[in-house]
Protein backbone atom coordinates (compact mmCIF):
# COMPACT_ATOMS: atom_id res chain seq x y z
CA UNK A 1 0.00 0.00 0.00
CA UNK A 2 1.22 3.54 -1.10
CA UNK A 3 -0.16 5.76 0.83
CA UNK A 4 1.88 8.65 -0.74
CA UNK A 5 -0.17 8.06 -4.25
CA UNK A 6 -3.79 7.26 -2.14
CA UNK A 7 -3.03 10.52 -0.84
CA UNK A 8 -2.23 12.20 -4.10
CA UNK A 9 -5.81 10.19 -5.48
CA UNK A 10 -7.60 11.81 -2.60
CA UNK A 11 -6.07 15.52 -2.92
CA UNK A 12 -7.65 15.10 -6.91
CA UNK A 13 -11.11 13.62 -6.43
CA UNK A 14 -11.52 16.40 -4.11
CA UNK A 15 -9.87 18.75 -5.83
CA UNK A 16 -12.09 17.86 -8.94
CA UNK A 17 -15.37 18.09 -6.70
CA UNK A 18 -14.64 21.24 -5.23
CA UNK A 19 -13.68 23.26 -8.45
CA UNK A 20 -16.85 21.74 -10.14
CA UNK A 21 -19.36 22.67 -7.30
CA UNK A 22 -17.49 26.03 -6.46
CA UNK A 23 -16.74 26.52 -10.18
CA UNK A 24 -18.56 30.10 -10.41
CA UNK A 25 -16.61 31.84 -7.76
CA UNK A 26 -13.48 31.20 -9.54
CA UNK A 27 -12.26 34.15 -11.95
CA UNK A 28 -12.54 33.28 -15.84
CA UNK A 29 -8.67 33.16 -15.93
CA UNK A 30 -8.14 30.53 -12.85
CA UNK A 31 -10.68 28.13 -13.82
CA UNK A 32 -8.94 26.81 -16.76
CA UNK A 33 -5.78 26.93 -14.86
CA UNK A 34 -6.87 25.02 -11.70
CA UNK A 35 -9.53 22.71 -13.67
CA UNK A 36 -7.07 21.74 -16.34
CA UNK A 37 -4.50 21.37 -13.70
CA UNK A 38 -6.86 18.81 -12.31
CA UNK A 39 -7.27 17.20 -15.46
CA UNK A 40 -3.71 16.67 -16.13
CA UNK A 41 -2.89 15.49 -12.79
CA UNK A 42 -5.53 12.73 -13.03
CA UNK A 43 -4.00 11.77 -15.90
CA UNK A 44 -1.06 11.14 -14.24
CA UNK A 45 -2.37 9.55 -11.18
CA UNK A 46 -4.25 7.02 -14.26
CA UNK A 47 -0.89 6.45 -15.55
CA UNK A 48 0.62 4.90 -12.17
CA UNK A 49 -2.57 3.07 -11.66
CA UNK A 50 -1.56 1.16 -15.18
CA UNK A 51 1.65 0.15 -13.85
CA UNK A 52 0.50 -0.96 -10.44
CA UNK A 53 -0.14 1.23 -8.13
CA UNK A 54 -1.34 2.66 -5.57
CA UNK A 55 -1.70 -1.43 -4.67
CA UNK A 56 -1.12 -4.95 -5.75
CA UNK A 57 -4.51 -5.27 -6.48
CA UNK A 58 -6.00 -4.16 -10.10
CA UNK A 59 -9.29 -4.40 -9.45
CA UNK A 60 -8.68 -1.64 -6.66
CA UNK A 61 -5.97 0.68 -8.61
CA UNK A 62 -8.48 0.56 -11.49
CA UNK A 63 -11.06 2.34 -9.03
CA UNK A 64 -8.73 5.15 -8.25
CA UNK A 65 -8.05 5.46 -11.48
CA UNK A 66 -10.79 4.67 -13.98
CA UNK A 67 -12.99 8.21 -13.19
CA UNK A 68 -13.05 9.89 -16.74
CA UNK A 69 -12.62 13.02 -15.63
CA UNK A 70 -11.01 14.12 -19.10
CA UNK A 71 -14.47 12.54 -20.85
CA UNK A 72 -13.17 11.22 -24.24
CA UNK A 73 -10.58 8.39 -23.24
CA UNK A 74 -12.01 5.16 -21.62
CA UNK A 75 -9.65 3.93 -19.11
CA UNK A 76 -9.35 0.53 -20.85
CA UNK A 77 -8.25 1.15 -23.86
CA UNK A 78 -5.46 4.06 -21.95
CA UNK A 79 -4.45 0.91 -19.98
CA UNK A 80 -4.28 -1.84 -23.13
CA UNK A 81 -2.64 0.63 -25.25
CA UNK A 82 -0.09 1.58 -22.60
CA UNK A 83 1.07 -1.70 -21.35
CA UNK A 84 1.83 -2.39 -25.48
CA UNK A 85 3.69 0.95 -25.44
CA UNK A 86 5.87 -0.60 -22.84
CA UNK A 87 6.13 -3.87 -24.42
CA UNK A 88 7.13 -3.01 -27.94
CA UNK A 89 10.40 -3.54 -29.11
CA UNK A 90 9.99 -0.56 -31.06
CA UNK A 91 8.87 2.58 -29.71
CA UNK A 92 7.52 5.17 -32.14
CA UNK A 93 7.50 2.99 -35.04
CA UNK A 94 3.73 3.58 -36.05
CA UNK A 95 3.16 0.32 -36.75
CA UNK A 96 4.48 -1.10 -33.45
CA UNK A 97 3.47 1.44 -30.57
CA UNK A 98 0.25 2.37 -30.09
CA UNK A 99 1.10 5.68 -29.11
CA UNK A 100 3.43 6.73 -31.74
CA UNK A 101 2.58 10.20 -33.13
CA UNK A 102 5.15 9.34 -36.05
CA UNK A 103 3.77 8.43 -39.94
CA UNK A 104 4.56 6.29 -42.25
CA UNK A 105 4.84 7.98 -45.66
CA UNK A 106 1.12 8.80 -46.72
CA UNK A 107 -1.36 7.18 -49.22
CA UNK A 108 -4.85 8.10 -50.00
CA UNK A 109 -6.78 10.74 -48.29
CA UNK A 110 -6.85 9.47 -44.97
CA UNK A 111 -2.67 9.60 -44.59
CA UNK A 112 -3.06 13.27 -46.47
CA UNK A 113 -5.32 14.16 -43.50
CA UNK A 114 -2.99 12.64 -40.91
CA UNK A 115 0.11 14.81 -42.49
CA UNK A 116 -1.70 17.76 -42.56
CA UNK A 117 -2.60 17.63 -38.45
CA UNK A 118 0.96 16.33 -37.93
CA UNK A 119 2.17 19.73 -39.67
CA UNK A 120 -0.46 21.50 -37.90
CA UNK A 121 1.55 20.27 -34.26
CA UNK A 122 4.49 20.08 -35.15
CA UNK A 123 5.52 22.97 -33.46
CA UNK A 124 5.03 23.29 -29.62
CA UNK A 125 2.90 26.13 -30.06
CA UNK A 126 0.51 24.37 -32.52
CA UNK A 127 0.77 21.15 -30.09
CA UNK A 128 -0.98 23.27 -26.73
CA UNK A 129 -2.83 25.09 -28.84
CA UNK A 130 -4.20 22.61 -31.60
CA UNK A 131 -3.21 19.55 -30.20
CA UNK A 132 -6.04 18.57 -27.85
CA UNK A 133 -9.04 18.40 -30.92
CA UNK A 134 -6.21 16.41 -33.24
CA UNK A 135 -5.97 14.54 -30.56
CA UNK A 136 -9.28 13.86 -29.82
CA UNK A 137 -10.37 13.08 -33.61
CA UNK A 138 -7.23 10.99 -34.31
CA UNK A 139 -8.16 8.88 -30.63
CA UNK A 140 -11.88 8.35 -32.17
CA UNK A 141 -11.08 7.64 -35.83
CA UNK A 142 -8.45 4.93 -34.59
CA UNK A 143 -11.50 3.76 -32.71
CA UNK A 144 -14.63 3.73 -35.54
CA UNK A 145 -12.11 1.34 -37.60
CA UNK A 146 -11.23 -0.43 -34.42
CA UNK A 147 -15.49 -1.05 -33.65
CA UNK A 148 -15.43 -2.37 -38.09
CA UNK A 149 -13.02 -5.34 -36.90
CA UNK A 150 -13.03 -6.04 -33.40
CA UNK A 151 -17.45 -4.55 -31.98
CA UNK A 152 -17.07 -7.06 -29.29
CA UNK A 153 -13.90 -5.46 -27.81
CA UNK A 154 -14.66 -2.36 -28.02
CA UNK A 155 -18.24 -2.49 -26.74
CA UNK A 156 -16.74 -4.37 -23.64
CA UNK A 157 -14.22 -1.12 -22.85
CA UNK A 158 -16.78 1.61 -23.83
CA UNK A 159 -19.82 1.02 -22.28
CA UNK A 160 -18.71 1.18 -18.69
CA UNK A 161 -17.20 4.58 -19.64
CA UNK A 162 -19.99 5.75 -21.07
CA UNK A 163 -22.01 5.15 -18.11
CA UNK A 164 -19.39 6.53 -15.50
CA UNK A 165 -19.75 9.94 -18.25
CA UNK A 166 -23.03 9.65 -17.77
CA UNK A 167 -22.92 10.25 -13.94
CA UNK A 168 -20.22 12.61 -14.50
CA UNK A 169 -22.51 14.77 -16.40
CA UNK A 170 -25.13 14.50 -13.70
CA UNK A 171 -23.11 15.67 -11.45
CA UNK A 172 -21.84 18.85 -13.52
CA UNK A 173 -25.47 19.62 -14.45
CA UNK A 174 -25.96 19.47 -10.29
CA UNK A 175 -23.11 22.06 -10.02
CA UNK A 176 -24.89 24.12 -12.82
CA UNK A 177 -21.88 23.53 -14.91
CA UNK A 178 -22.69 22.98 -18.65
CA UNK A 179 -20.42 20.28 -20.17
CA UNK A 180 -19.43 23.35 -23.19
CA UNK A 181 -18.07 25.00 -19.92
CA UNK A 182 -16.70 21.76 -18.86
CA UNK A 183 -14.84 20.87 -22.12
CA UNK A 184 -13.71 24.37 -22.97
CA UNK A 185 -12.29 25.21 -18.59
CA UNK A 186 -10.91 21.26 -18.05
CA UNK A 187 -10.47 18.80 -20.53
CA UNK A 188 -9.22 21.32 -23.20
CA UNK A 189 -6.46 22.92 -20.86
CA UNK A 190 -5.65 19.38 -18.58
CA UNK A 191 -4.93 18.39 -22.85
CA UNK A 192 -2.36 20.42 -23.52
CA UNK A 193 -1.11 20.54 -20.32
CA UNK A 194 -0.36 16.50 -20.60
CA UNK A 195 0.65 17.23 -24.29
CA UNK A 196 3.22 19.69 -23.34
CA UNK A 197 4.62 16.35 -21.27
CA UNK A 198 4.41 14.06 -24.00
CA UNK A 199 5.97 16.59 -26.54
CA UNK A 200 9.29 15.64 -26.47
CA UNK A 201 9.48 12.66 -24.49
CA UNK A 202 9.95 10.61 -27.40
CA UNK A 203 12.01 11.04 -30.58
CA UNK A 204 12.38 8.93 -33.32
CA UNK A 205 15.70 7.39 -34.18
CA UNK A 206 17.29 4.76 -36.12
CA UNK A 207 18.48 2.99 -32.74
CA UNK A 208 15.78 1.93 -30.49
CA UNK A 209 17.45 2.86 -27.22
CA UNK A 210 17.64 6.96 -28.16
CA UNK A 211 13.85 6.95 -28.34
CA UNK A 212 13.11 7.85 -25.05
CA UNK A 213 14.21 11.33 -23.40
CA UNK A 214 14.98 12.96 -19.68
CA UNK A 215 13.65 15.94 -19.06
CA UNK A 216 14.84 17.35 -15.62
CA UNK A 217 12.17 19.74 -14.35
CA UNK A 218 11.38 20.01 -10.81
CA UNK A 219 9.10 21.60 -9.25
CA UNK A 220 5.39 22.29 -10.36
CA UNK A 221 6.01 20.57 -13.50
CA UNK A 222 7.40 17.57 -12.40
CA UNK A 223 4.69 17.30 -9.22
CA UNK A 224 2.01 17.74 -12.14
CA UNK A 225 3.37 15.12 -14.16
CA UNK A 226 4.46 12.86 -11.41
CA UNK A 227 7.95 12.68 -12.42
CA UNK A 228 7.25 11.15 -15.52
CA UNK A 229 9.25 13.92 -17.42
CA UNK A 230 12.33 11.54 -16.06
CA UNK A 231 11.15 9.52 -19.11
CA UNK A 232 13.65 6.84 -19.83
CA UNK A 233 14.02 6.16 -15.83
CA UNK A 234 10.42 5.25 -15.83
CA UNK A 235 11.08 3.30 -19.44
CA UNK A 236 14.18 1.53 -17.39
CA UNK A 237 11.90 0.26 -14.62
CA UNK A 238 8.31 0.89 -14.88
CA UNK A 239 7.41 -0.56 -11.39
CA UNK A 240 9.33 2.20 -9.72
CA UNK A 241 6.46 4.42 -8.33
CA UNK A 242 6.77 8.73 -8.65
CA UNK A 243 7.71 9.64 -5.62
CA UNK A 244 10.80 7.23 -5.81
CA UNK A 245 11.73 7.91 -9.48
CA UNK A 246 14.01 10.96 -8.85
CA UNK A 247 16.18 9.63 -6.65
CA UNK A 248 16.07 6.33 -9.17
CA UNK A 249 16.91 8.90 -11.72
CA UNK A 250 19.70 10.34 -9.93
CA UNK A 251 21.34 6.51 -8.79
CA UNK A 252 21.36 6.15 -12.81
CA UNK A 253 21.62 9.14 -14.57
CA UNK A 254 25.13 8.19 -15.82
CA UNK A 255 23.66 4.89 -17.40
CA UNK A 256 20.67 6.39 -18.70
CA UNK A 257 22.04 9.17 -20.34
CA UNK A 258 24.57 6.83 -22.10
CA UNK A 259 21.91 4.37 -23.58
CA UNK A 260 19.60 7.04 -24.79
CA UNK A 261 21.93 8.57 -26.98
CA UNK A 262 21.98 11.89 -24.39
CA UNK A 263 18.88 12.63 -25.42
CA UNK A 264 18.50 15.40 -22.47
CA UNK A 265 16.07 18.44 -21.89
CA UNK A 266 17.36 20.08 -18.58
CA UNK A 267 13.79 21.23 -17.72
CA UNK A 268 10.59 22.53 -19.98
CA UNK A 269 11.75 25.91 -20.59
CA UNK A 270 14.50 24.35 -22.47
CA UNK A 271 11.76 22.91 -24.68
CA UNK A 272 10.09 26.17 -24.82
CA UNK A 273 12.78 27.90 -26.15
CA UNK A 274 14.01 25.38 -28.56
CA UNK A 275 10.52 24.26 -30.13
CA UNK A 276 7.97 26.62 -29.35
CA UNK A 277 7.94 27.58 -32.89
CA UNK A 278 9.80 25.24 -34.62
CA UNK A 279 8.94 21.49 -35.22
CA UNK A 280 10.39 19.20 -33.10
CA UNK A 281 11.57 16.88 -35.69
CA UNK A 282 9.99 15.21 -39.03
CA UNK A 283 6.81 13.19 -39.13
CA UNK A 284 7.09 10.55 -41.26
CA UNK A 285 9.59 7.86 -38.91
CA UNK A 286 12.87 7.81 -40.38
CA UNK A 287 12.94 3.21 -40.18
CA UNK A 288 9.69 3.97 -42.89
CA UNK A 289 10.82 7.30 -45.05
């Protein structure tokens, strides 16, 4: 039992409850900051619950975890998707990781659409501000031609997501907050807040073992994102929970650095400044260009 991450789950349900019910006495600048903080944050509390914890037992970290508070992603296909992330040989290769943004060179209209929204975020700029829809349309594409081949599947991870949304909307029309409100003061925000994470956490390479970058932020940052900015440490050994990944991080640096290529961001700022207008590298993954 962690009780270090079932406090963390604790601090965000509440969190969540109170800036939903109390949502109208927050200014019209804060309540995208602390409701997509909130959103991102569960995100990364989901994330540990994937890779075991709070507890040994998955029925109970998929409680603490499973609330879609960020609507559009069902906590079973997050979960499936993820674990494969981990398990492929080859991360970023589109046609092994799940969660590879990369391309393979494009054919009909469908590969023209997914080069034009990989142009449109290329940049970090057009990732925070664009990113979230893309996104969002790329997730449920990926999951209409999923429902053509596999309806059995995906009927068995969507519908109890649908009906915890359900209640979540029940509650947000109790706190007289319409989901338009919802979507445009949470999820969009707690989107690009996670995407700003995930922008250059990964980079395509030619060697699998440079894939997978360290970004050392501390502070804010790395308490939103639970210290998975320390990427390739939590690639190295996924079991390690947050709050022990910096000082695993620190035991290894040496190694770590040597068998990602140095593929090193010493905090987000440095990301800022290096990509907030320029793309952060080509689209199309160089093993298929």
């Amino acid at each position: 039992m962690e009780w270090q991450t079932l406090a963390l789950a604790a601090v965000i349900h509440i969190g969540w409850l109170a800036a939903t019910w109390w949502h109208a006495a927050l200014s019209w600048w804060a309540l995208p900051i602390v409701g997509g903080w909130l959103i991102a944050w569960h995100g990364s509390l989901q994330h540990e619950t994937i890779h075991g914890h709070p507890t040994r037992s998955r029925l109970f970290n998929t409680a603490i975890g499973s609330a879609p508070l960020a609507l559009w992603l069902p906590y079973a296909v997050y979960r499936r998707t993820h674990i494969a992330h981990h398990a492929t040989g080859a991360i970023t290769d589109p046609f092994d990781d799940p969660e590879s943004r990369y391309l393979s060179p494009a054919r009909g209209g469908r590969g023209r659409i997914a080069c034009v929204a990989a142009v449109l975020e290329a940049t970090l700029l057009g990732r925070l501000l664009l990113g979230p829809p893309i996104t969002v349309a790329r997730f449920f594409a990926g999951e209409i031609a999923r429902a053509a081949t596999t309806p059995a599947e995906v009927a068995r991870e969507w519908a109890p997501h649908l009906l915890a949304v359900a209640v979540l909307l029940l509650w947000l029309d109790l706190c007289g907050l319409s989901a338009g409100r919802y979507v445009l003061c949470f999820v969009y925000p707690g989107g690009a807040m996670m995407l700003l994470r995930s922008f250059a956490e990964h980079r395509a390479a030619h060697v699998p073992g440079h894939r997978v970058a360290l970004v050392e932020s501390r502070g804010l940052l790395a308490l939103l994102f639970l210290n998975n900015n320390l990427h390739a440490a939590h690639h190295r050994a996924p079991g390690v929970p947050w709050y022990a990944l910096p000082a695993y991080h620190r035991r290894h640096r040496a190694t770590l650095l040597r068998d990602n290529g140095n593929l090193l961001y010493a905090g987000y700022g440095a990301i800022v400044r290096r990509f907030l207008f320029r793309p952060h590298d080509s689209a199309v993954h160089p093993d298929h260009a």
